[in-house]
C-alpha atoms as a PDB file:
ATOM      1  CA  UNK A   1     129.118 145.200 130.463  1.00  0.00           C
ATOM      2  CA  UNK A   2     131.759 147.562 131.595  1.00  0.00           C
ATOM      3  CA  UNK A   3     133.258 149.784 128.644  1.00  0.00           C
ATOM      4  CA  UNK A   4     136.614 149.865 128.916  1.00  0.00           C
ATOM      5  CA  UNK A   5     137.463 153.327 127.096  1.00  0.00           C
ATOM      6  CA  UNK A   6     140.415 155.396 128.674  1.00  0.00           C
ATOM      7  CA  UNK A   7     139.441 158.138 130.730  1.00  0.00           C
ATOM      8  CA  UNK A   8     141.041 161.904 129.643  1.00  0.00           C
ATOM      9  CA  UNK A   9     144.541 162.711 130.828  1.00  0.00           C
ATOM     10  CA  UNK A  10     145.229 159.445 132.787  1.00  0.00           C
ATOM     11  CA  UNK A  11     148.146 157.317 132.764  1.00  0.00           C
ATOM     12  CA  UNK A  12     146.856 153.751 131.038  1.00  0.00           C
ATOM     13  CA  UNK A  13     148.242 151.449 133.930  1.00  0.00           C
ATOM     14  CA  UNK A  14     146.105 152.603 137.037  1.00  0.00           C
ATOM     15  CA  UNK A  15     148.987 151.877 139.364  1.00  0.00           C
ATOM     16  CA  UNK A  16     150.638 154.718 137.998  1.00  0.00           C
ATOM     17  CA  UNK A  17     147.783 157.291 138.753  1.00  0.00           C
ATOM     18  CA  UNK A  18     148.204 159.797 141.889  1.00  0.00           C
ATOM     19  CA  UNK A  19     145.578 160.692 144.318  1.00  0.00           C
ATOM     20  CA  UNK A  20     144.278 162.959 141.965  1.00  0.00           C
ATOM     21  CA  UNK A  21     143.813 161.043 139.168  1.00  0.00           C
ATOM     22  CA  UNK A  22     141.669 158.945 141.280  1.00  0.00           C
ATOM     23  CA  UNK A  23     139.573 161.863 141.912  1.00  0.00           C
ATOM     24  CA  UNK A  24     139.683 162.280 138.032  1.00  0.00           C
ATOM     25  CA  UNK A  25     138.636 158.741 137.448  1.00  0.00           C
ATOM     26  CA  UNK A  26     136.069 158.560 139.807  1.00  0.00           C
ATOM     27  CA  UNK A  27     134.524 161.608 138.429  1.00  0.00           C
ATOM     28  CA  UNK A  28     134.944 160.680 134.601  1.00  0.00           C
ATOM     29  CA  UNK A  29     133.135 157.118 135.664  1.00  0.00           C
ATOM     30  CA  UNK A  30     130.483 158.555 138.186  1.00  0.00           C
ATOM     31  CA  UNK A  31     129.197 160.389 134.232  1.00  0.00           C
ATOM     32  CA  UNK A  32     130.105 157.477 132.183  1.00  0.00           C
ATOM     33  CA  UNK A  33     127.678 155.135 133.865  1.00  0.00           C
ATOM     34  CA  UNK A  34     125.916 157.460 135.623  1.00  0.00           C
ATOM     35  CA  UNK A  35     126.418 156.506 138.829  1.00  0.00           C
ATOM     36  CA  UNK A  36     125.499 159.376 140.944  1.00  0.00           C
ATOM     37  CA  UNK A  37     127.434 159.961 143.698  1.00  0.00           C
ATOM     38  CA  UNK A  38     130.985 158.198 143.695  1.00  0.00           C
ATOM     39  CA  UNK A  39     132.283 159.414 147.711  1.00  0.00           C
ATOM     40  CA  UNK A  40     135.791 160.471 146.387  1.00  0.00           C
ATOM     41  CA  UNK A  41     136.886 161.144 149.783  1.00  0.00           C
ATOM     42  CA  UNK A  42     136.469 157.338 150.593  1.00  0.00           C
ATOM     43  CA  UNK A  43     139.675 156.937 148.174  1.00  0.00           C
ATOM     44  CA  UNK A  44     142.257 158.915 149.619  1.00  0.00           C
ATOM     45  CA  UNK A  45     144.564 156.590 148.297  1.00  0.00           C
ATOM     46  CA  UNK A  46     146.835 156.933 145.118  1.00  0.00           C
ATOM     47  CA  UNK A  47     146.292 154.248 141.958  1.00  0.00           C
ATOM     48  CA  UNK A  48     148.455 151.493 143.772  1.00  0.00           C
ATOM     49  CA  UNK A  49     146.861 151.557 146.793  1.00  0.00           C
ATOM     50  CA  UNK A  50     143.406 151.349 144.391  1.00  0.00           C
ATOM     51  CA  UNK A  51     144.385 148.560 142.572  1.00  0.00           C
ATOM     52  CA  UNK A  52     145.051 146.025 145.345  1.00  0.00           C
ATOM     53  CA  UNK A  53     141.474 146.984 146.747  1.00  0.00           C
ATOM     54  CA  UNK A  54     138.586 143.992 146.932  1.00  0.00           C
ATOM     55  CA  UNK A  55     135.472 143.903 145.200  1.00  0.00           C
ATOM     56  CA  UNK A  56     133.867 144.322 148.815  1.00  0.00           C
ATOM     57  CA  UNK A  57     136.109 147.526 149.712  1.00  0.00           C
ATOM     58  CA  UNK A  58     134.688 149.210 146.799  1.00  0.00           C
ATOM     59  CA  UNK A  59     131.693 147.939 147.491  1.00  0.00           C
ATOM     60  CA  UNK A  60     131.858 148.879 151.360  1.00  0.00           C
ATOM     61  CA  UNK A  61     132.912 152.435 149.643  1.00  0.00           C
ATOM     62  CA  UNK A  62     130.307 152.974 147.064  1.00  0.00           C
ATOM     63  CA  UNK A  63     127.048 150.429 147.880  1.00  0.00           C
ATOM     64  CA  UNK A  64     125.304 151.601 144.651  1.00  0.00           C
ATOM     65  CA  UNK A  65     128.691 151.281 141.945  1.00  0.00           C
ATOM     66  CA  UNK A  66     131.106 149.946 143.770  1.00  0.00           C
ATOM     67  CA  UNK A  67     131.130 146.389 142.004  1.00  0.00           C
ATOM     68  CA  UNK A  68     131.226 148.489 138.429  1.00  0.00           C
ATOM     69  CA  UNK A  69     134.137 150.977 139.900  1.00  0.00           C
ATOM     70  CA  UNK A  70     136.238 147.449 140.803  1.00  0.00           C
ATOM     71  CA  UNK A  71     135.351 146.109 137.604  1.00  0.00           C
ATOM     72  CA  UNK A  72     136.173 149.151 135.938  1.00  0.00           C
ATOM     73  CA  UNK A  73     139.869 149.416 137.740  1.00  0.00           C
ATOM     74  CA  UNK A  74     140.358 145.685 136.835  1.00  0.00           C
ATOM     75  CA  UNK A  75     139.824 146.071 133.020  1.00  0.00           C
ATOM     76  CA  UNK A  76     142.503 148.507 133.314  1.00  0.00           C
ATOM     77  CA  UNK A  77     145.008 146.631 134.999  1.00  0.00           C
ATOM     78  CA  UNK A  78     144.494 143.758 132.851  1.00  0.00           C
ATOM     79  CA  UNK A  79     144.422 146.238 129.813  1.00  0.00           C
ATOM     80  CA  UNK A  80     147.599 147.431 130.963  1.00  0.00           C
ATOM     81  CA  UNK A  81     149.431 144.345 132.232  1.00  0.00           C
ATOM     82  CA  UNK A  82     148.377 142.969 127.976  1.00  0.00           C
ATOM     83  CA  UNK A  83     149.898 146.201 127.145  1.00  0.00           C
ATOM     84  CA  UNK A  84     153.161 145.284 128.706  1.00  0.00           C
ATOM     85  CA  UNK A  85     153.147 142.208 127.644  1.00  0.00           C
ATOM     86  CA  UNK A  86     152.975 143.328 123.836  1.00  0.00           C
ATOM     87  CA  UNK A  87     156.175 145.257 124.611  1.00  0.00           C
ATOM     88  CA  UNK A  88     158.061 142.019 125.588  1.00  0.00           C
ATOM     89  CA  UNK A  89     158.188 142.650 129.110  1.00  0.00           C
ATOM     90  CA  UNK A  90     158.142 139.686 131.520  1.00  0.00           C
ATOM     91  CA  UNK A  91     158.229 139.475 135.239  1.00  0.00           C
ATOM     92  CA  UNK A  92     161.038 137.766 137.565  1.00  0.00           C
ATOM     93  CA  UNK A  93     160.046 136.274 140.711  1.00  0.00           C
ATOM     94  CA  UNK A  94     162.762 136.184 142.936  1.00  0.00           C
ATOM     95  CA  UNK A  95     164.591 133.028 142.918  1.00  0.00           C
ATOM     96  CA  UNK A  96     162.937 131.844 140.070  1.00  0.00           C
ATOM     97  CA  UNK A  97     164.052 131.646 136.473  1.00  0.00           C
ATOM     98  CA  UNK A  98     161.748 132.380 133.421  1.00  0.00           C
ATOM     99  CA  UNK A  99     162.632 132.338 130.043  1.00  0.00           C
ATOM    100  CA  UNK A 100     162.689 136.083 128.600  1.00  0.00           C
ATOM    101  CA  UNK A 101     160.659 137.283 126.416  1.00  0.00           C
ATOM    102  CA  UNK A 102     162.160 138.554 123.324  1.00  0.00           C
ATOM    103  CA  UNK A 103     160.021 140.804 120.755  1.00  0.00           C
ATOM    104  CA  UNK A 104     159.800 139.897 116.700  1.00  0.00           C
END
């Protein structure tokens, strides 16, 4: 089971993390679950371009942690995407109308 605790210093949503917060997250879970080595220069890529990765891309990246790394990045996006919806924030898909959400 994946712990989902935030890492230090990192914004919750990983979308919103730069190319070195990756390198911060990476390091923070390569201790956490003491994964050993965690190839940060196999993510050049800020926390957008991370979150749209495949299980198999981090796997491709990291063969011994990559599946916990993905799992790890997905917690947080689903963490954050509960977190937005507590604030009453809905999506709009183009040409498509959704009732919005209002907050108590």
């Amino acid at each position: 089971m994946v712990d989902n605790c935030s890492s230090p210093d990192l914004p919750g949503d990983p979308r919103d993390w730069s190319r070195s917060h990756v390198t911060q997250w990476l390091q923070h879970v390569a201790v956490q679950y003491k994964l050993g080595q965690t190839y940060p220069e196999r993510f050049p890529f800020n926390g957008k371009a991370l979150s749209i990765l495949t299980k198999d891309m981090f796997e491709y990246r990291v063969p011994d942690g990559g599946a916990l790394l993905y799992e790890d990045v997905q917690l947080k996006l689903k963490k954050a995407a509960g977190d937005q919806d507590k604030q009453g924030i809905t999506l709009q898909l183009p040409g498509k109308h959704q009732p919005t959400k209002t907050t108590a």
